[in-house]
Protein backbone atom coordinates (compact mmCIF):
# COMPACT_ATOMS: atom_id res chain seq x y z
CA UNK A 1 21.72 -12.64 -4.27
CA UNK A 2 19.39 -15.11 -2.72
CA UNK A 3 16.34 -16.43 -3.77
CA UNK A 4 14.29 -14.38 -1.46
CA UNK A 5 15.53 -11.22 -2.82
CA UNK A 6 15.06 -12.27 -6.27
CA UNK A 7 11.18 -13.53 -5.71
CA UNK A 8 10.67 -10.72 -4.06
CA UNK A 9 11.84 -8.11 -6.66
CA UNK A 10 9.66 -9.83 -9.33
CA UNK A 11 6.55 -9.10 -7.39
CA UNK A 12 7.67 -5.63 -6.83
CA UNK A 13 8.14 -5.51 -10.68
CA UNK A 14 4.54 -7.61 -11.32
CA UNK A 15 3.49 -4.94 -9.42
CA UNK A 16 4.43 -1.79 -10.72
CA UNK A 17 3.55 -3.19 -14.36
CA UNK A 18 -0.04 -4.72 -13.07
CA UNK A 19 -1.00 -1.04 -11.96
CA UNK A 20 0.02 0.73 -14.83
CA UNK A 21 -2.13 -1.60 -17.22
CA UNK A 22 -4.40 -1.50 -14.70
CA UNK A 23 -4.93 2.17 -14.31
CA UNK A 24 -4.85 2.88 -17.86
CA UNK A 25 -6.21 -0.32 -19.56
CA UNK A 26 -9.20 -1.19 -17.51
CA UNK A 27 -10.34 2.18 -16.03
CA UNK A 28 -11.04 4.17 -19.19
CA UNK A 29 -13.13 0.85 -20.01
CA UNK A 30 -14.98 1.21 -17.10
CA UNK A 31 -15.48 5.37 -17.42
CA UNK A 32 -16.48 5.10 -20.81
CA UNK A 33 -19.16 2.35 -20.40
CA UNK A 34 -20.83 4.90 -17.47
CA UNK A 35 -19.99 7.74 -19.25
CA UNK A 36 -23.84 8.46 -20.08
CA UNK A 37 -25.35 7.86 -16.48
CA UNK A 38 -23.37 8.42 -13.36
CA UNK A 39 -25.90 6.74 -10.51
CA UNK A 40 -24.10 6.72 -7.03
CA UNK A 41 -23.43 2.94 -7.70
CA UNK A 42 -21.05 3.53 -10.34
CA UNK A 43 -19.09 6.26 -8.12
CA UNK A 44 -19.09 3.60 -5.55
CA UNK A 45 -17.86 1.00 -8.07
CA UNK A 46 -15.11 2.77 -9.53
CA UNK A 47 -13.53 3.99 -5.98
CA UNK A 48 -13.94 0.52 -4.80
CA UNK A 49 -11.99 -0.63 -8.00
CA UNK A 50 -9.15 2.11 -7.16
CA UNK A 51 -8.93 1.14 -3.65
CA UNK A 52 -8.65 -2.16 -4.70
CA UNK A 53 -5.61 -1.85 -7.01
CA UNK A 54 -4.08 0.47 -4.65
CA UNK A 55 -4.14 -1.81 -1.89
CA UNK A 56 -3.02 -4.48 -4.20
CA UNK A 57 -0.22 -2.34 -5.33
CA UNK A 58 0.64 -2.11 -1.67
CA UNK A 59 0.55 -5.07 -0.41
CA UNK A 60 2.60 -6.47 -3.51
CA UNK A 61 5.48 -3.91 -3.10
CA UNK A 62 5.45 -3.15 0.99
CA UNK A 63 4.49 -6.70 2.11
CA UNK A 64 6.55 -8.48 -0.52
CA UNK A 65 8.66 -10.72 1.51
CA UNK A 66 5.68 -11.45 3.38
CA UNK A 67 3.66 -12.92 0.08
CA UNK A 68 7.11 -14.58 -0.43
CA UNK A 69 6.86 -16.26 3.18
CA UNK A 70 3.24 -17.24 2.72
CA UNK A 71 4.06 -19.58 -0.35
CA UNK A 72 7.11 -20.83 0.52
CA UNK A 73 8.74 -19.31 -2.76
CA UNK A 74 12.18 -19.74 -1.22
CA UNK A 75 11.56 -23.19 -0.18
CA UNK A 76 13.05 -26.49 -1.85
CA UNK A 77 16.15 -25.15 -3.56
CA UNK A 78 19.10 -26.88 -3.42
CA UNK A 79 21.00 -23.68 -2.48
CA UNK A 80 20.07 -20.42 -1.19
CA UNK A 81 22.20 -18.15 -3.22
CA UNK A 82 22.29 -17.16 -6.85
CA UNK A 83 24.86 -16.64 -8.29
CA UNK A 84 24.33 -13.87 -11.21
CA UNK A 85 28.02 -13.02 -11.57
CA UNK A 86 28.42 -8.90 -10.24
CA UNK A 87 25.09 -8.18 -11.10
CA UNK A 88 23.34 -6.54 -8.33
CA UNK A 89 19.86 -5.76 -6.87
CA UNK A 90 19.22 -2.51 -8.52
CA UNK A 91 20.18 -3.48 -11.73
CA UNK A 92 17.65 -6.50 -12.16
CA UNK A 93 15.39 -3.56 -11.01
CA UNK A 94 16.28 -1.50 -13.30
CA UNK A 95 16.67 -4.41 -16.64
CA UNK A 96 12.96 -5.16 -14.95
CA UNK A 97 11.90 -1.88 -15.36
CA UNK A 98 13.19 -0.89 -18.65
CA UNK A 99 11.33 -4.16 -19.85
CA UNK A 100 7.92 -3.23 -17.97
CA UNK A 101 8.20 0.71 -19.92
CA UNK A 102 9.64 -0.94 -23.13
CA UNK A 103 6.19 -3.38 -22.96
CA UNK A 104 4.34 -0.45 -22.20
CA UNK A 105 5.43 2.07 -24.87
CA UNK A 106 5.60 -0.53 -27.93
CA UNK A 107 2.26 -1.80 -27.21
CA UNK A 108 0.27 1.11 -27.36
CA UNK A 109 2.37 3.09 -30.04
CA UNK A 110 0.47 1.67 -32.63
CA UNK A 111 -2.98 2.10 -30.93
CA UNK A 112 -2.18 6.04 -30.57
CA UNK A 113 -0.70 6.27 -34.55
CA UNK A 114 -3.84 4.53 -35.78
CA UNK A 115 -5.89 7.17 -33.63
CA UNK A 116 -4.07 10.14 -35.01
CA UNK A 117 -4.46 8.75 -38.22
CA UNK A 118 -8.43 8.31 -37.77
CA UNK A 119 -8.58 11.99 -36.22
CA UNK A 120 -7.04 12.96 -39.31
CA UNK A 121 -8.95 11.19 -41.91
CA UNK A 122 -12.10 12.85 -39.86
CA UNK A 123 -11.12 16.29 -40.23
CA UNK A 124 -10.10 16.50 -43.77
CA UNK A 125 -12.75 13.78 -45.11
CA UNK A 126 -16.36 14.35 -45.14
CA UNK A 127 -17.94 11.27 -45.12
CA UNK A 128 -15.94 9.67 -43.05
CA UNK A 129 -18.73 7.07 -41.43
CA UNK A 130 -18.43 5.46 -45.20
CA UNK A 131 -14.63 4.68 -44.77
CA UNK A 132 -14.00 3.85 -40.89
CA UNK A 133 -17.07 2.43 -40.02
CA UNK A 134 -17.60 2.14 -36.26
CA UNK A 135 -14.69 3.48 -35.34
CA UNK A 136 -15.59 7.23 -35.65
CA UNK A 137 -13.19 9.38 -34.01
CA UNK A 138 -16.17 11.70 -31.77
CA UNK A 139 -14.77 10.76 -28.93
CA UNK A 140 -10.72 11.06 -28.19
CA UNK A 141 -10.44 9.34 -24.62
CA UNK A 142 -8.99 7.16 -26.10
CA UNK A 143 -6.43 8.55 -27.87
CA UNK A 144 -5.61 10.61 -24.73
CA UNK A 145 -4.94 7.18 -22.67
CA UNK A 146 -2.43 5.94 -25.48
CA UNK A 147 -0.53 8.96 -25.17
CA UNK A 148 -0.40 9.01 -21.22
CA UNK A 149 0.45 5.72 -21.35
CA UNK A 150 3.13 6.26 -24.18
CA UNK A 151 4.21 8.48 -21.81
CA UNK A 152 4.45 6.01 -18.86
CA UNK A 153 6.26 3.98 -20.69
CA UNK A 154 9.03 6.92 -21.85
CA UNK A 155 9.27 8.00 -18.14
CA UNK A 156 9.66 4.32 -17.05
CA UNK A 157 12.52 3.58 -19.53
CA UNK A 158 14.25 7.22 -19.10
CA UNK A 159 14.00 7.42 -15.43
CA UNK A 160 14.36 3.40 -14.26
CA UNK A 161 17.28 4.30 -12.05
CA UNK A 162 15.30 6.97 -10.03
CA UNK A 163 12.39 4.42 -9.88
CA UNK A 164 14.58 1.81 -9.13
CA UNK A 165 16.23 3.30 -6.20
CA UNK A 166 12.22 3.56 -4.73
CA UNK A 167 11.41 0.35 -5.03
CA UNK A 168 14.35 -0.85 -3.27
């Protein structure tokens, strides 16, 4: 494998992993903050922040080798190949991606059993402002964006040879 391929299979992988946090990281934040009034600003704001990460998620994966020609990532090795042994392409894909859904599902587990557990504690306690504070359960968005991205992160790790074979 050269160096080329390798460079440009980590920004395929940056990628991939950049619009998953992306999409369900930032974008509930921004829904929830103009959940209360929609003006035609905020529709304007959140398309232009979809198109944006979509056309970043584009140009990272489609025009890879070109990002890799504008800075010189190949450049200034003393050789051109490396040598990994008989490990090919598709499987640093596919070690890449089980990382990227094994990131993915362990970080938000937590956040999602803590939210079940708060749900919980609402429905069978009475008083519950007393013993959680701010972090009343009324609304469940974001318990529904752990789980989808629990999800993500189960269909990344189960199906990383199907996804791999895309990206390639």
């Amino acid at each position: 494998m050269t160096k080329r391929d390798l460079f440009i299979l980590i920004i395929k992988l940056f990628a991939l992993y950049a619009l998953i946090t992306s999409l369900f990281g930032v974008l509930p934040m921004l829904t929830s903050t103009m959940r209360f009034e929609w003006t035609a600003f905020d529709v304007l704001y959140l398309l232009a922040y979809i198109a944006f990460f979509c056309f970043l998620f584009y140009l990272l994966t489609i025009k890879s080798d070109k990002i890799v020609d504008l800075l010189k990532l190949d450049k200034g090795f003393d050789s051109d190949f490396i040598q990994f042994g008989s490990i090919e392409k598709i499987q640093i894909i596919q070690l890449g991606l089980i990382i990227t859904g094994g990131l993915i599902f362990i970080s938000d587990l937590p956040e999602l059993i803590v939210g079940i557990f708060n749900l919980f504690k609402a429905n069978v306690q009475k008083d519950i402002e007393d013993t959680l504070g701010f972090m009343t359960p009324q609304n469940n968005t974001y318990l529904v964006i752990d789980f989808i991205r629990i999800l993500m992160g189960y269909l990344i790790l189960t199906n990383h040879e199907y996804i791999a074979k895309k990206l390639l």
